[in-house]
Protein backbone atom coordinates (compact mmCIF):
# COMPACT_ATOMS: atom_id res chain seq x y z
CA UNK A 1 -132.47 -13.11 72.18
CA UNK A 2 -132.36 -16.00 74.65
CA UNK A 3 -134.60 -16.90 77.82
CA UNK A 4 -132.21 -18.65 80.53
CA UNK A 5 -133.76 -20.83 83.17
CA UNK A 6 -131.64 -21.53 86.33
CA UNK A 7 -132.47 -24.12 88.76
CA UNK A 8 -130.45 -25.83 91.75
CA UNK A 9 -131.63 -29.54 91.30
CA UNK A 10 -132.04 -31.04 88.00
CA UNK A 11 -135.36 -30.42 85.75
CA UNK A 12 -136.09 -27.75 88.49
CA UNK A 13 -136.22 -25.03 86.00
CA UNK A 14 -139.67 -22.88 85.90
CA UNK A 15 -140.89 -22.10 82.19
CA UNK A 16 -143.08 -19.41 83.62
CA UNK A 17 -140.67 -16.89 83.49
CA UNK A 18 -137.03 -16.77 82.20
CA UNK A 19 -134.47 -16.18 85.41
CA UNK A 20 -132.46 -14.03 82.71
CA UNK A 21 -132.92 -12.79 79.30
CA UNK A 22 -129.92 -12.16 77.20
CA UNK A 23 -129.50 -8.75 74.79
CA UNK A 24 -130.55 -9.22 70.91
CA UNK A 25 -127.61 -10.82 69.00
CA UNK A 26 -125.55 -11.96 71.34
CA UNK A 27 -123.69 -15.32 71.47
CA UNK A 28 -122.84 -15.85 75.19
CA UNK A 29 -124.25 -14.60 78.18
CA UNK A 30 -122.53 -14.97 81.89
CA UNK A 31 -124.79 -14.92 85.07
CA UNK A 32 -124.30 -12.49 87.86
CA UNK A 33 -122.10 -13.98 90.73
CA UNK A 34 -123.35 -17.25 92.09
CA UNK A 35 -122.14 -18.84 95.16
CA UNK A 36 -119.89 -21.52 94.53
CA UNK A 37 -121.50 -24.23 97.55
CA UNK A 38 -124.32 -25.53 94.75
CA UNK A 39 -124.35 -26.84 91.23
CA UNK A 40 -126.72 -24.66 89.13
CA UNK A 41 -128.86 -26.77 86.33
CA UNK A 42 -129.72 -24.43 83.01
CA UNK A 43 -131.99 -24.18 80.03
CA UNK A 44 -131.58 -21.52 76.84
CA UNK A 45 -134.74 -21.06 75.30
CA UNK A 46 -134.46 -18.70 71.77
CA UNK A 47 -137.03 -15.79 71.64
CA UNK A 48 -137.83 -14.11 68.54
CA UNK A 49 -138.75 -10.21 67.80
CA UNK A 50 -142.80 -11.64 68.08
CA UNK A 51 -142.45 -13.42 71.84
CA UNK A 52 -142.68 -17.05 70.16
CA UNK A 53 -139.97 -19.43 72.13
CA UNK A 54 -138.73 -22.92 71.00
CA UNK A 55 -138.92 -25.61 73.24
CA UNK A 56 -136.13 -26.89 73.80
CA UNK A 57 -135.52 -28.79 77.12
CA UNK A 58 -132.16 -29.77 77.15
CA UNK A 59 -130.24 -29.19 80.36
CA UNK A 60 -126.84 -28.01 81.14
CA UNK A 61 -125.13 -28.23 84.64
CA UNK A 62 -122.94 -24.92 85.26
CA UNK A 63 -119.75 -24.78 86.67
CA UNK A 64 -118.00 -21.89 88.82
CA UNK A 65 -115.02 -21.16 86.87
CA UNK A 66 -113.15 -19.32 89.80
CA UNK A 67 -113.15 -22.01 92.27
């Protein structure tokens, strides 16, 4: 599974707690609505069955798709 951390400005993400976790096994995961007035900044963090996450810190800026 996957722990995704949104933010609105870059490196604004908050490791404390994932703003969504994805199902078990899956390979892409889309976010709920967002509005389309603000970029949106993400991390993907993979969890394993035992809670242990990687790292990783690489950031992705999202796009609205429908605009």
């Amino acid at each position: 599974m996957y722990d995704i951390y949104q933010a609105t400005a870059p490196g604004g993400e908050d490791f404390a707690k994932p703003t969504y976790t994805s199902d078990p096994g899956v390979t892409s995961f889309g976010t709920p609505p967002l509005p389309d007035d603000a970029a949106y900044y993400f991390v993907v963090r993979a969890r394993d069955k035992a809670g242990n996450r990687d790292t990783n810190r690489v950031e992705r800026v999202g796009m609205n798709l429908c605009v």
